[in-house]
Protein backbone atom coordinates (compact mmCIF):
# COMPACT_ATOMS: atom_id res chain seq x y z
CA UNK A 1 11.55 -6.62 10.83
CA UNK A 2 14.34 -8.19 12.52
CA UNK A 3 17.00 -7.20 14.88
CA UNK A 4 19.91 -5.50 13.25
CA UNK A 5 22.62 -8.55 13.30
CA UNK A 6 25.23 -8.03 15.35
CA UNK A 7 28.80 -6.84 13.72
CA UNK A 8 26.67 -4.98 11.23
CA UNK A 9 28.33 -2.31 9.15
CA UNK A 10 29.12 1.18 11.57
CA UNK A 11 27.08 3.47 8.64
CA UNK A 12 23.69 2.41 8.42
CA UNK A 13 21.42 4.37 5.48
CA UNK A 14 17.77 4.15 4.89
CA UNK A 15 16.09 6.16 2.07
CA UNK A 16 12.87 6.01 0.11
CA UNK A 17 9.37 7.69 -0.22
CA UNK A 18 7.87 5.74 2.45
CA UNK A 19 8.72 8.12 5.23
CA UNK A 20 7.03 5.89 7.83
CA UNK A 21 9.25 2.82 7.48
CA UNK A 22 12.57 5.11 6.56
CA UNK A 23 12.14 6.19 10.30
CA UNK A 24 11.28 2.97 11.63
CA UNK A 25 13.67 1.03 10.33
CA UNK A 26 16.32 3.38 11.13
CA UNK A 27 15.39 3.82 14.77
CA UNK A 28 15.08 0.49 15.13
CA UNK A 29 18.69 -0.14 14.06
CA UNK A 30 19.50 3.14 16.58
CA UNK A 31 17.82 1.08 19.37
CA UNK A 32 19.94 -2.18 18.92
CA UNK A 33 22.96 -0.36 18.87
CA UNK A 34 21.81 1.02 22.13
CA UNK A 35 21.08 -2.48 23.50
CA UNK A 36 24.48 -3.81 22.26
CA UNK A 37 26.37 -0.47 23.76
CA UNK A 38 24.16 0.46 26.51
CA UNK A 39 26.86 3.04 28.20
CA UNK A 40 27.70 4.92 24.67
CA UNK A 41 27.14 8.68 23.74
CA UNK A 42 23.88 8.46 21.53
CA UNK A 43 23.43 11.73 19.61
CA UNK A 44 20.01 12.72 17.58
CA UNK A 45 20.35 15.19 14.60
CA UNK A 46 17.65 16.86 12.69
CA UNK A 47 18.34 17.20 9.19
CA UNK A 48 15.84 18.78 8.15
CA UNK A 49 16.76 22.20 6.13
CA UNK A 50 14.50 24.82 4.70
CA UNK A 51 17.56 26.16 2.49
CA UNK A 52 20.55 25.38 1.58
CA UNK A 53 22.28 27.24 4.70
CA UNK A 54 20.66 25.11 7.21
CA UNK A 55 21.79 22.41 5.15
CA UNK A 56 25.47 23.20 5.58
CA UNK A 57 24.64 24.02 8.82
CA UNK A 58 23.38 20.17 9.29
CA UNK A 59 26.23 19.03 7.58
CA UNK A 60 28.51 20.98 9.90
CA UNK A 61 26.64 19.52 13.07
CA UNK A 62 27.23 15.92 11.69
CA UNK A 63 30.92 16.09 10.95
CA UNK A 64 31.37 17.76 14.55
CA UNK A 65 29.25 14.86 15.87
CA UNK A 66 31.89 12.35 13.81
CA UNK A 67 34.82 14.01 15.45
CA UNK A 68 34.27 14.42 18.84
CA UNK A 69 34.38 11.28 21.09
CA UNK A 70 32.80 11.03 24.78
CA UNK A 71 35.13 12.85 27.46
CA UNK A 72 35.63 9.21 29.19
CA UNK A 73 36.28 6.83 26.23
CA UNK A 74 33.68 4.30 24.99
CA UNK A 75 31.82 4.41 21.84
CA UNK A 76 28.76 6.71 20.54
CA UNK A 77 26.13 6.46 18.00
CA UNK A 78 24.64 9.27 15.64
CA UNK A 79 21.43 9.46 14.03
CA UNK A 80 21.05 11.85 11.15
CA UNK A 81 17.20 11.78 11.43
CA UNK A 82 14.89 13.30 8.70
CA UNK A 83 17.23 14.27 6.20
CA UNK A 84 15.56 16.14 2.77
CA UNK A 85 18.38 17.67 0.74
CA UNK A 86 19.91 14.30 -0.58
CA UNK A 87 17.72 13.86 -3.52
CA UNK A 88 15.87 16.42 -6.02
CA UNK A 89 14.73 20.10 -5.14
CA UNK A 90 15.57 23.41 -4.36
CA UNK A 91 17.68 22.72 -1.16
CA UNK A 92 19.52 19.35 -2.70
CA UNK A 93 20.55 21.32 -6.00
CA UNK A 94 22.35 24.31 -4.56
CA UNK A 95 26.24 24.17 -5.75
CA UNK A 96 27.07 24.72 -1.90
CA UNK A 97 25.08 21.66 -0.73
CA UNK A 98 26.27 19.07 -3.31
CA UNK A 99 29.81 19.95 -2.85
CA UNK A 100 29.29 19.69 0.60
CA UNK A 101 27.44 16.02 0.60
CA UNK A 102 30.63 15.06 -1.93
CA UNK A 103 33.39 16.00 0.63
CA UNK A 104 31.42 14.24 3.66
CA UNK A 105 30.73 11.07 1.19
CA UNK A 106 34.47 10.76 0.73
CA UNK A 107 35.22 11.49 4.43
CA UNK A 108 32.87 8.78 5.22
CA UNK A 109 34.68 6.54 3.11
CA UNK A 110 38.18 7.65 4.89
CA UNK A 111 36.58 7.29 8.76
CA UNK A 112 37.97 5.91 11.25
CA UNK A 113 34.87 3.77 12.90
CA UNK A 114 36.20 2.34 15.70
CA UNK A 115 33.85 3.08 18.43
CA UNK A 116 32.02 5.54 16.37
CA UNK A 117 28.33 4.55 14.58
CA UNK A 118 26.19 6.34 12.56
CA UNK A 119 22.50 6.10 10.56
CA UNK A 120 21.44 8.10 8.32
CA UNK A 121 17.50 8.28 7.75
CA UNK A 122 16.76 10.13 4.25
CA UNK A 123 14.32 10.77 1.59
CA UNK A 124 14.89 10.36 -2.49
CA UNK A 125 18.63 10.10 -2.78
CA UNK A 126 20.00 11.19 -6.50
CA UNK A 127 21.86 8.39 -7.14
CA UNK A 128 23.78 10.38 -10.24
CA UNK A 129 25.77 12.58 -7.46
CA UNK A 130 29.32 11.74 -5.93
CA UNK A 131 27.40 10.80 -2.64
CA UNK A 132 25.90 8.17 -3.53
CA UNK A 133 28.00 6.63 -5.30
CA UNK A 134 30.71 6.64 -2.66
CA UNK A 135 27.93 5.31 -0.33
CA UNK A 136 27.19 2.86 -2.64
CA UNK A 137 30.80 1.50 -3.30
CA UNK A 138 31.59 1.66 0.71
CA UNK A 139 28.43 -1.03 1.03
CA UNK A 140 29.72 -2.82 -1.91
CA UNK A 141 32.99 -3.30 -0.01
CA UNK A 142 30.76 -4.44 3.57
CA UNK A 143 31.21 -0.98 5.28
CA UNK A 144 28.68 0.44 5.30
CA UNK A 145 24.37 -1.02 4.86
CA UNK A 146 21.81 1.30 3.00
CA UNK A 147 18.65 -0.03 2.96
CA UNK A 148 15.46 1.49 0.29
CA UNK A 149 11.70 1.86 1.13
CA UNK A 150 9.94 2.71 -2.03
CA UNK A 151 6.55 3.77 -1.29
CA UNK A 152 3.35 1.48 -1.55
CA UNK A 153 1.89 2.61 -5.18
CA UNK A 154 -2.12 1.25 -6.35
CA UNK A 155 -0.09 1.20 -9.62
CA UNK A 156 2.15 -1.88 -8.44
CA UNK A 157 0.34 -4.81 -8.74
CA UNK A 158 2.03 -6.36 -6.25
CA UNK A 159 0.80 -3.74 -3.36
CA UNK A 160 -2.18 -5.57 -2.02
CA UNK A 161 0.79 -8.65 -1.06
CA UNK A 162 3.34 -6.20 0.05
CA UNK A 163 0.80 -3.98 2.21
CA UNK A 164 -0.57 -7.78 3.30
CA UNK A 165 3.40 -8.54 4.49
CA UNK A 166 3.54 -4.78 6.36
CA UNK A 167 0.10 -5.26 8.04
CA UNK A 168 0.92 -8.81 8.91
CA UNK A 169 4.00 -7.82 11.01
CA UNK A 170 1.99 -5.11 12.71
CA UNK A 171 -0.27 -7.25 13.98
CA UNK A 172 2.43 -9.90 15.13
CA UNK A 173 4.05 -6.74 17.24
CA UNK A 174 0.95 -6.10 18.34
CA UNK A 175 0.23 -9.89 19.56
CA UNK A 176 -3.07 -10.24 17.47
CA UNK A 177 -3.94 -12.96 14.83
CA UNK A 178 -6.52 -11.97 11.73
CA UNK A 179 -7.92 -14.27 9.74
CA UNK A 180 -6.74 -14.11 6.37
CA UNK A 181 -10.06 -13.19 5.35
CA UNK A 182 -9.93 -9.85 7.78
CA UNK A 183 -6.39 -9.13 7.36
CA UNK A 184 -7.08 -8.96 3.53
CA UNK A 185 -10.15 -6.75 4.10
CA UNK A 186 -7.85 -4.49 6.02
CA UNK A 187 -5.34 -4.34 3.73
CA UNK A 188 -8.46 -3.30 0.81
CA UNK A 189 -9.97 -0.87 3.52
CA UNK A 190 -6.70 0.97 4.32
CA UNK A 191 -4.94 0.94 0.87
CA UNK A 192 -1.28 1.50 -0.01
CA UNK A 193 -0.24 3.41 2.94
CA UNK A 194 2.45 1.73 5.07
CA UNK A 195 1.74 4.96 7.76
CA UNK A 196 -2.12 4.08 7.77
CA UNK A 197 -1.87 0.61 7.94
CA UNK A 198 0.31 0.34 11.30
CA UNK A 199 -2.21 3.65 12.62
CA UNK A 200 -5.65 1.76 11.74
CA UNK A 201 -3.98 -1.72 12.89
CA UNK A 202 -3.27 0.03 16.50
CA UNK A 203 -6.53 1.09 16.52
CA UNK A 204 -8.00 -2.24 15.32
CA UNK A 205 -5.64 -3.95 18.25
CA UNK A 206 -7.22 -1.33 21.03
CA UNK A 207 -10.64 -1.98 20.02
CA UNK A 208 -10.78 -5.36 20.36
CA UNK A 209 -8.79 -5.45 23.45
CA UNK A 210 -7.35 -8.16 25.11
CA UNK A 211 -8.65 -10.51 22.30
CA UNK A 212 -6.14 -11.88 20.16
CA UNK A 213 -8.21 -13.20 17.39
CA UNK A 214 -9.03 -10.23 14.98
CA UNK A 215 -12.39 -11.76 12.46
CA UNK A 216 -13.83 -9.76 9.60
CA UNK A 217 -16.28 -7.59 11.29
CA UNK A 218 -14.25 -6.53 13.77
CA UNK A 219 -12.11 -4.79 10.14
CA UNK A 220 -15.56 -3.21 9.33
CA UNK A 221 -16.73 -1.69 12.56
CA UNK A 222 -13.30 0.54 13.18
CA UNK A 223 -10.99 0.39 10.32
CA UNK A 224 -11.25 3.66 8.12
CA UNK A 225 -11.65 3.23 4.21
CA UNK A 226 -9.10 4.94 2.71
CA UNK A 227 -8.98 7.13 -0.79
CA UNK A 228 -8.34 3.67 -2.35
CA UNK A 229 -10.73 1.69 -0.57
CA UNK A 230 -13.97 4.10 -1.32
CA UNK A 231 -13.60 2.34 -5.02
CA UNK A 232 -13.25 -0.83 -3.82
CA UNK A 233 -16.51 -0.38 -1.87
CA UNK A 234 -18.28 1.30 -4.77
CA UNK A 235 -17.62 -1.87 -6.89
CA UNK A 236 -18.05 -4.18 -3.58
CA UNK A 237 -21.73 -2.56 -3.27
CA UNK A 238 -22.26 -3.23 -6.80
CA UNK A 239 -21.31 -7.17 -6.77
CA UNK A 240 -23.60 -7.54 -3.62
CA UNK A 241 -26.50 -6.26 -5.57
CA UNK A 242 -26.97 -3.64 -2.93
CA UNK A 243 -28.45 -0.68 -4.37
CA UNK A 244 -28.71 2.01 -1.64
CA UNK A 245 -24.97 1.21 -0.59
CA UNK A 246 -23.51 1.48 -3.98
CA UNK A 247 -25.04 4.57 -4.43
CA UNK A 248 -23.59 6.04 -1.20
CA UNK A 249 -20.57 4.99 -2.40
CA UNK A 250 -20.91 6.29 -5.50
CA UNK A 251 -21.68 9.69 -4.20
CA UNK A 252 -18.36 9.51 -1.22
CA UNK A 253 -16.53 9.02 -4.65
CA UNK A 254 -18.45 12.21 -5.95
CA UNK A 255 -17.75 14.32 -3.32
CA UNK A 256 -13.94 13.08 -2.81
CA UNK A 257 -13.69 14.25 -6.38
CA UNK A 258 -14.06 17.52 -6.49
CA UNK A 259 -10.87 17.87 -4.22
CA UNK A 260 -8.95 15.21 -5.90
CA UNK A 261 -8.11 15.96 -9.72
CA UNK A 262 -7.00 12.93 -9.90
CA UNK A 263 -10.43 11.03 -9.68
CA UNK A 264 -12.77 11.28 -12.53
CA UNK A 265 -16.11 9.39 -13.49
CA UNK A 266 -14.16 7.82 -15.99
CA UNK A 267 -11.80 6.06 -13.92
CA UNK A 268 -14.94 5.28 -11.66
CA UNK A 269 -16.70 3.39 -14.09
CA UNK A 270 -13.30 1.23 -15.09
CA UNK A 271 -13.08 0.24 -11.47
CA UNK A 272 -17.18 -0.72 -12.49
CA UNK A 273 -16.00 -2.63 -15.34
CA UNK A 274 -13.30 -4.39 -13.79
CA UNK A 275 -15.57 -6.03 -11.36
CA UNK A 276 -18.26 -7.16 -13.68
CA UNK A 277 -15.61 -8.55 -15.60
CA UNK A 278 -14.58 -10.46 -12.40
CA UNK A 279 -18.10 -11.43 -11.16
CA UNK A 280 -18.03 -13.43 -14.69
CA UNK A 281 -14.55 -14.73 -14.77
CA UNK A 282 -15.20 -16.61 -11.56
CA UNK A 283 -18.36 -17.63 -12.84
CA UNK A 284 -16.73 -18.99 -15.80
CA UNK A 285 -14.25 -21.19 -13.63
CA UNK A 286 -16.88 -21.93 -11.51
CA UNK A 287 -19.19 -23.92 -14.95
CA UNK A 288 -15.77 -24.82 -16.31
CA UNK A 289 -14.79 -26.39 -12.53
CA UNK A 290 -11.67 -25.34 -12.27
CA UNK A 291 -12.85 -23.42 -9.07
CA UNK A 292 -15.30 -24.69 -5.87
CA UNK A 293 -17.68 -22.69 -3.75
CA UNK A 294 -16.05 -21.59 -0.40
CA UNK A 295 -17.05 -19.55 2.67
CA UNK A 296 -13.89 -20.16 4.00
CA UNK A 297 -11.22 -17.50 2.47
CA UNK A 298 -8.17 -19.71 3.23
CA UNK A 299 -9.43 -22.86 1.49
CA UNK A 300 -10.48 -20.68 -1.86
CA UNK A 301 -6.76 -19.18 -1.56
CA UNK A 302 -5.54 -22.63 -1.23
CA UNK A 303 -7.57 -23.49 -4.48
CA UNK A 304 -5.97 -20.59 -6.66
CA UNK A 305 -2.78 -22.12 -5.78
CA UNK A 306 -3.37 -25.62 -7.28
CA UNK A 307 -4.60 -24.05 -10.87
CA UNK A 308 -2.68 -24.44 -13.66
CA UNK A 309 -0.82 -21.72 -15.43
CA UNK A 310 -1.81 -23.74 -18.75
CA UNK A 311 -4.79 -22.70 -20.16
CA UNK A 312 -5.02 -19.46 -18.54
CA UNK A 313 -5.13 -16.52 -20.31
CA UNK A 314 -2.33 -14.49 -21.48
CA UNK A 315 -4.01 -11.38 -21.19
CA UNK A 316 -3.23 -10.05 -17.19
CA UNK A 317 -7.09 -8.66 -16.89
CA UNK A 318 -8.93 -12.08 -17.10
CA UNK A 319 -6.27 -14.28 -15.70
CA UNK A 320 -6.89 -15.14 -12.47
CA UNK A 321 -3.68 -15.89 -10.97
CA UNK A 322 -2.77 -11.95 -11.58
CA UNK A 323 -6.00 -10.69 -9.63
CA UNK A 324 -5.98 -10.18 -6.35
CA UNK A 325 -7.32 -13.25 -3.78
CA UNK A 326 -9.63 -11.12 -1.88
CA UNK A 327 -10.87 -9.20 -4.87
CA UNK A 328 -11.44 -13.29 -6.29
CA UNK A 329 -12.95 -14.46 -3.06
CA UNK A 330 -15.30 -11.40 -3.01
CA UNK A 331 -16.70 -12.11 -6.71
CA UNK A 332 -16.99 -15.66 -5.72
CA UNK A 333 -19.41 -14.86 -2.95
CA UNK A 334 -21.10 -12.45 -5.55
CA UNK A 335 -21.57 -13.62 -8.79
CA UNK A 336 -24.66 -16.09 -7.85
CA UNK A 337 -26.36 -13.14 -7.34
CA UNK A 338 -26.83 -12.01 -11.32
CA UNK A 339 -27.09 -14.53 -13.64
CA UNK A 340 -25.07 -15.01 -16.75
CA UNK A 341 -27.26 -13.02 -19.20
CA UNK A 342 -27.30 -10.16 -16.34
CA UNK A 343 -23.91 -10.14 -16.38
CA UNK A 344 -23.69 -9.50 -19.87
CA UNK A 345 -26.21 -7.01 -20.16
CA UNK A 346 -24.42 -5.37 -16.95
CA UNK A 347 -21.43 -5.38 -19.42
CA UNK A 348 -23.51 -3.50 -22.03
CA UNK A 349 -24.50 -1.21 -19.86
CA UNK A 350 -21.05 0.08 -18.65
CA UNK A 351 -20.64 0.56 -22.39
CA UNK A 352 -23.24 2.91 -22.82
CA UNK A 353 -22.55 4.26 -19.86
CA UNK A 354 -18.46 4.72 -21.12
CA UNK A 355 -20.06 6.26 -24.41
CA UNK A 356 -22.51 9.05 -22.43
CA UNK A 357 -19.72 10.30 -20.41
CA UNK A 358 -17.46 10.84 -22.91
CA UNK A 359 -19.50 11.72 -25.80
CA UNK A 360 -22.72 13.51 -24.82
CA UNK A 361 -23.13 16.79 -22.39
CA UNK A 362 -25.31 14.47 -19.84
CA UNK A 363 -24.33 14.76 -16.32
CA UNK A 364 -22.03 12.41 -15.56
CA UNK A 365 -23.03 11.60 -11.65
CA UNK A 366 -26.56 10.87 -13.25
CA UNK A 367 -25.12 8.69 -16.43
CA UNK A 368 -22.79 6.70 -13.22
CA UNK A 369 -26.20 6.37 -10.97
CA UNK A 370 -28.69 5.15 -13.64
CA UNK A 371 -26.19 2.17 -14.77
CA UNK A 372 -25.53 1.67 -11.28
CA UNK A 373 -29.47 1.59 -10.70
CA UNK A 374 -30.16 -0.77 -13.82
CA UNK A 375 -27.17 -3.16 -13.16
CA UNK A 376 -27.90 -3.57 -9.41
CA UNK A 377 -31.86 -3.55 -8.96
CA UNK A 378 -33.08 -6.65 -8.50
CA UNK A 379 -34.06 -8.54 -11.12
CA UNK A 380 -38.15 -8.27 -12.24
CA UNK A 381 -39.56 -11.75 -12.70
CA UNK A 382 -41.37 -12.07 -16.04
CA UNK A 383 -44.61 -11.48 -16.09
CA UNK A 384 -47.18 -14.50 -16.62
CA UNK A 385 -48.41 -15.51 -20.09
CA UNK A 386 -52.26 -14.83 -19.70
CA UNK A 387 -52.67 -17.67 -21.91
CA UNK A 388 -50.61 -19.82 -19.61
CA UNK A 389 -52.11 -18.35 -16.13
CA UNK A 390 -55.68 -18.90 -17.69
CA UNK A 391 -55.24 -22.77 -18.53
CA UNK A 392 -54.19 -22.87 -15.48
């Protein structure tokens, strides 16, 4: 991110889910007003409120903060850090509070700013209430800059580039260069966690020291595999035809789910199915040759970028301009290892495998390990005809 421009608005908001870059952002706009005012009153304010007293009681220490100048003249900057009771919840929907936010909205609007800044770092923000709103008009008229940080969701399809633009800039701060190929890794071995991925990239930065080039194995010798990564390895293990690995994975994901409800051996074997499906796209566009063979990750990213929209399906799941690169790149390196008619009976198999878990009493851990066992043990060469072998 780049320096707050100077004559920015005085009121400076950020808001969204993703705590970590709410805070970031916002100190980092705190710090160049520091820079640009280096004798001013700077003033730090927790708003964080258990109920809807402490709110007021927030509220109160703000609007005393607003009024009251430095003995000696000059200028001062506020920082309303952490607050939770402008969106949805107990605290936020208390009569007391919302009337509260309203009246400071409109004396916000009504403020006198000369010498006087303030940023607001926030949560969810109800955008139906009086507070908004008059936020929202004030930056439509250039007085005021709010800024939003949604959280990074698996369910965007977008996440893998936006957590690749987040992790990028972290390692820039951090002076390091990763290859594409390891900075893509990362961003599959973290997941969509903008918190994680600066944490793991400091971590990646102090282990490889005063070297600035980061390569792939330094991403697999430190980084931690988060939640969303342990599927991505699963299915990673399974395109690499490397039995005892997927099945670790496979029992990681196991064990992870009897914490998470959210996990299931359903949704395991669709992240299954999704790779197969990829290991024969590529292959596809590989016989077709709309696609070359590449070690280097750049070059095959280069590649997707000359192929024609034309021609490619309409359907999101085998079009390969809506999959990931890396998740590409990967099934490119792996899909020499089954052959077409292996694929399809891998494909088959995940079928069965879909129609045992959800319509039979079997186990599902064991229904998940035998496909896993049939699809990736290697392949049995056939035996010899003994007519053949004796004329020979």
């Amino acid at each position: 991110m780049g320096r707050t421009p100077a004559g920015s608005p005085p009121l400076f908001i950020a808001w969204g889910d993703d705590d970590h870059a709410v805070t970031r952002r916002t100190k980092q706009v705190f710090e160049d007003w520091r820079r640009e005012a280096p004798d001013a009153d700077c003033e730090v304010i927790d708003g964080t409120a258990a109920n809807a007293e402490e709110a007021l009681r927030v509220l109160g220490r703000l609007r005393e903060a607003l009024r009251t100048l430095p003995f000696f003249g000059g200028s001062k900057s506020i920082w309303l850090r952490s607050c939770n009771f402008t969106g949805e919840g107990r605290v936020s929907e208390a009569q007391s509070v919302q009337a509260s936010l309203a009246d400071l909205g409109r004396e916000l609007a009504a403020f006198d700013w000369r010498n006087v800044r303030l940023a607001v770092s926030t949560g969810k923000i109800d955008r139906r209430r009086a507070f908004y709103k008059t936020l929202d008009t004030l930056a439509d008229s250039g007085g005021a800059r709010i800024e939003h940080f949604p959280a990074l969701s698996p369910d965007d399809r977008d996440w893998r580039e936006k957590a690749e633009s987040i992790a990028a800039a972290e390692f820039r701060a951090l002076a390091k260069r990763p290859s594409g190929e390891a900075l893509s890794s990362f961003v599959e071995q973290v997941g969509p966690n903008s918190r994680l991925l600066a944490s793991e990239a400091a971590k990646l930065a102090t282990y490889v020291g005063d070297r600035q080039d980061i390569a792939l194995a330094d991403v697999e010798a430190v980084v931690t595999r988060g939640r969303h990564a342990r599927a991505f390895a699963l299915a990673d293990a399974l395109g690499d035809r490397d039995l005892p690995r997927a099945l670790r994975c496979l029992q990681d994901e196991l064990w992870a789910m009897q914490s998470d409800r959210q996990r299931s051996e359903i949704g395991l074997l669709y992240g299954l199915i999704t790779k197969i499906r990829t290991l024969i796209l590529v292959r596809e566009m590989f016989a077709e040759g709309l696609l070359r063979k590449s070690s280097d990750y750049r070059s095959f990213c280069a590649q997707l970028k000359t192929l024609s929209v034309e021609g490619l399906p309409a359907d999101r799941r085998y079009n390969p301009l809506e999959i990931n690169s890396y998740v590409l790149f990967r099934a490119a390196q792996q899909c020499a290892r089954f052959t077409p008619g292996e694929l399809v009976l891998a494909m088959e198999e995940l079928l069965q495998c879909n129609r045992r878990l959800v319509g039979s009493d079997l186990d599902g851990a064991l229904v998940l390990q035998m496909a896993i066992t049939r699809i990736a043990s290697p392949a049995t060469p056939p035996s010899p005809n003994p007519v053949t072998a004796k004329a020979r």
